[in-house]
C-alpha atoms as a PDB file:
ATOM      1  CA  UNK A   1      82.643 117.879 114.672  1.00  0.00           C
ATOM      2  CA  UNK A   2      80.913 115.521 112.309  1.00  0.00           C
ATOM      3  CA  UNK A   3      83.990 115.021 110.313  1.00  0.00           C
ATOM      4  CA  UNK A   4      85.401 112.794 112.797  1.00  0.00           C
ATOM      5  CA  UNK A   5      83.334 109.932 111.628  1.00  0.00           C
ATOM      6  CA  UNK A   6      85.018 109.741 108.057  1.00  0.00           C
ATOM      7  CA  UNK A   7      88.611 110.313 109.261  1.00  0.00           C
ATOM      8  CA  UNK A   8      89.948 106.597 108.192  1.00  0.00           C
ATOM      9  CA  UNK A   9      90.913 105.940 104.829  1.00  0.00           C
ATOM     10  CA  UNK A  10      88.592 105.722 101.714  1.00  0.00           C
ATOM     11  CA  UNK A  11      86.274 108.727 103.245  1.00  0.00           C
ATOM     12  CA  UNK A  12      87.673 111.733 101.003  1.00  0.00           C
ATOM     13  CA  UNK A  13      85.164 112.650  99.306  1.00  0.00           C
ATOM     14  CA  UNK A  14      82.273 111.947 102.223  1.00  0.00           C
ATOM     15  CA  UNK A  15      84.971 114.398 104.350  1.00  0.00           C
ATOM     16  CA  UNK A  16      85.093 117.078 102.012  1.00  0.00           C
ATOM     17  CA  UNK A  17      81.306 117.282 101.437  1.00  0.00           C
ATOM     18  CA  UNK A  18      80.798 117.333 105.398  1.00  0.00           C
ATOM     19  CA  UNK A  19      83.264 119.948 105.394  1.00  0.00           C
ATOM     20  CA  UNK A  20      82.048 122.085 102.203  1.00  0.00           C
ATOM     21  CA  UNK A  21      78.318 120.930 102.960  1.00  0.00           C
ATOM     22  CA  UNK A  22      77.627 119.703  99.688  1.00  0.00           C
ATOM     23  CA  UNK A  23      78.626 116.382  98.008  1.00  0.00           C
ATOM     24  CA  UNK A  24      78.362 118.475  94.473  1.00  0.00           C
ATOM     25  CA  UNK A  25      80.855 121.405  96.046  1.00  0.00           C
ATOM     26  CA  UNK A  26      83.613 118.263  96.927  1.00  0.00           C
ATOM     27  CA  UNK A  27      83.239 116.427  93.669  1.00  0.00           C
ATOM     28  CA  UNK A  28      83.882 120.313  92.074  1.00  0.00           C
ATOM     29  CA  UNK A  29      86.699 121.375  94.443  1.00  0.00           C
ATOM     30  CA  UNK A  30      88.684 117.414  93.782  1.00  0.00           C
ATOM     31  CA  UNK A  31      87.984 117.588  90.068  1.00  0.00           C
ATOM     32  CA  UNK A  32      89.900 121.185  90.140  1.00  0.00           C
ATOM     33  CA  UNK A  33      92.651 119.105  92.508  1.00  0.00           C
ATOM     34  CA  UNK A  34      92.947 116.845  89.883  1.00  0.00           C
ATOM     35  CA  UNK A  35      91.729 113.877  92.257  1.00  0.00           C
ATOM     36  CA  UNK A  36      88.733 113.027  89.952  1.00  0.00           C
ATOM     37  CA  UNK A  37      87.765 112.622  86.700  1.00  0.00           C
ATOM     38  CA  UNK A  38      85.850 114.604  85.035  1.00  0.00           C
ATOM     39  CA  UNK A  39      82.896 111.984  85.111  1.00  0.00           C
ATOM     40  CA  UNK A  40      83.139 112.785  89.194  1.00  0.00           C
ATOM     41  CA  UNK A  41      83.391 109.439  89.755  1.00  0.00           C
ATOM     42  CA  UNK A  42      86.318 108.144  89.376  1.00  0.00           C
ATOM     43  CA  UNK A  43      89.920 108.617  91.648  1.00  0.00           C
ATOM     44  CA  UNK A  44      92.426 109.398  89.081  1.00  0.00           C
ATOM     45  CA  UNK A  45      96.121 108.039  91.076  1.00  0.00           C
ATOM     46  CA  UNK A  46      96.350 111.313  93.006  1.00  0.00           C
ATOM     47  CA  UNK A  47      92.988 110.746  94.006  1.00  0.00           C
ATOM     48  CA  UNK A  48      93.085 107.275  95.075  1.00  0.00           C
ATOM     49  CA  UNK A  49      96.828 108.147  96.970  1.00  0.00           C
ATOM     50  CA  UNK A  50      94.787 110.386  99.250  1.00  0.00           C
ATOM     51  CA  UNK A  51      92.148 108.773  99.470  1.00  0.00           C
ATOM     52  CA  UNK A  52      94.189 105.296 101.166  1.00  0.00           C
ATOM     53  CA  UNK A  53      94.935 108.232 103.395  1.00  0.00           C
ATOM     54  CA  UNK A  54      93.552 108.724 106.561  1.00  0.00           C
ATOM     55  CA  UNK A  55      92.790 112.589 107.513  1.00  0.00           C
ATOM     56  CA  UNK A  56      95.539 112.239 109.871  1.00  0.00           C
ATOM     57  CA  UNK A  57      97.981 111.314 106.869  1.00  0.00           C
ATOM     58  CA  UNK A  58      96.409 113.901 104.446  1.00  0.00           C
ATOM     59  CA  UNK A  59      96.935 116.807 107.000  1.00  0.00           C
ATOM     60  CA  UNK A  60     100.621 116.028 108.099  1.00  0.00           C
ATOM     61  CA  UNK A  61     101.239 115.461 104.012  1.00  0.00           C
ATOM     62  CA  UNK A  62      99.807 119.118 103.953  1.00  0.00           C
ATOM     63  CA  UNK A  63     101.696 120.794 106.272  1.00  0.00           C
ATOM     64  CA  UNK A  64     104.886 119.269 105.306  1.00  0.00           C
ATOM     65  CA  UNK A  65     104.785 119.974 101.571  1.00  0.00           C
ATOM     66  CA  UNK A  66     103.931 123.438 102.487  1.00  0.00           C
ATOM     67  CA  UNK A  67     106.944 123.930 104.851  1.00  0.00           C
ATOM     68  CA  UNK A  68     109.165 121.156 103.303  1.00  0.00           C
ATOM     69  CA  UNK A  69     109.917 119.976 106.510  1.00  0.00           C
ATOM     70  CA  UNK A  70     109.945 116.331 107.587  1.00  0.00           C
ATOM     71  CA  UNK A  71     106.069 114.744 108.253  1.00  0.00           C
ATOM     72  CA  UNK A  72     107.930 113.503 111.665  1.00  0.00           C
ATOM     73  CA  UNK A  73     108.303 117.150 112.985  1.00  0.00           C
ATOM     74  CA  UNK A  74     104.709 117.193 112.950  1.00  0.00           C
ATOM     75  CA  UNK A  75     102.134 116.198 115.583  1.00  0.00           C
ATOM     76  CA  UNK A  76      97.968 115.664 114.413  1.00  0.00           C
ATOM     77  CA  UNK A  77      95.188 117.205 116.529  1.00  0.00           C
ATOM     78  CA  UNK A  78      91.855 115.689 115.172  1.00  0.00           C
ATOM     79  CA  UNK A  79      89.869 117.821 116.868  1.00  0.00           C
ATOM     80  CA  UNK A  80      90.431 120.361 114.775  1.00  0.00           C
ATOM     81  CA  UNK A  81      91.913 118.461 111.664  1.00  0.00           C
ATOM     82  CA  UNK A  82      95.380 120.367 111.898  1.00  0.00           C
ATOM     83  CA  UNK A  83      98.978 119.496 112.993  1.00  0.00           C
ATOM     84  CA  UNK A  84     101.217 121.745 114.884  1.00  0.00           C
ATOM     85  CA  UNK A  85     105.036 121.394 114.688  1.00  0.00           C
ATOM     86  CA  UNK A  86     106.469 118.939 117.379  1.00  0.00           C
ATOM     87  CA  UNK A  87     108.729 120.643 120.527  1.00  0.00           C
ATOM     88  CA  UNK A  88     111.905 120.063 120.019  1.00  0.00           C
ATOM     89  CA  UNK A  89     113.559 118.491 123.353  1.00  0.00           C
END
């Protein structure tokens, strides 16, 4: 996966173009997210909170808005960029 080479923090927008396969398609889809400016340039505060994120931190923050459950209930596979809920012991 040639994601895994921007997975630290400060890579959001050089992940999302790998992933979308266009830098212009990532500047579009974080302007619409409200993590850019309009000059596509600039991190507005969303946009530098997840970018000091690592994709580990951006895809448990994910998951656990969605759900509202706890980010600790979660557990990050980076091979495919996802988290799975943790088994309960």
């Amino acid at each position: 996966m040639k994601t895994k080479k921007y997975t630290g923090k400060g890579k959001l927008v050089k992940r999302l173009a790998i992933q979308v396969g266009s830098k212009t398609k990532a500047i579009e889809i974080l302007r619409d997210r409200g993590h850019l400016k309009a000059d596509g340039e600039t991190l507005t505060r969303r946009g530098e909170k997840r970018n000091d994120m690592t994709a580990r931190q951006r895809a448990i923050d994910r998951a656990s808005r969605k759900s509202g459950r706890d980010a600790a209930e979660y557990k990050y596979n980076s091979g495919t960029n996802s988290v799975t809920l943790k088994k309960k012991r």
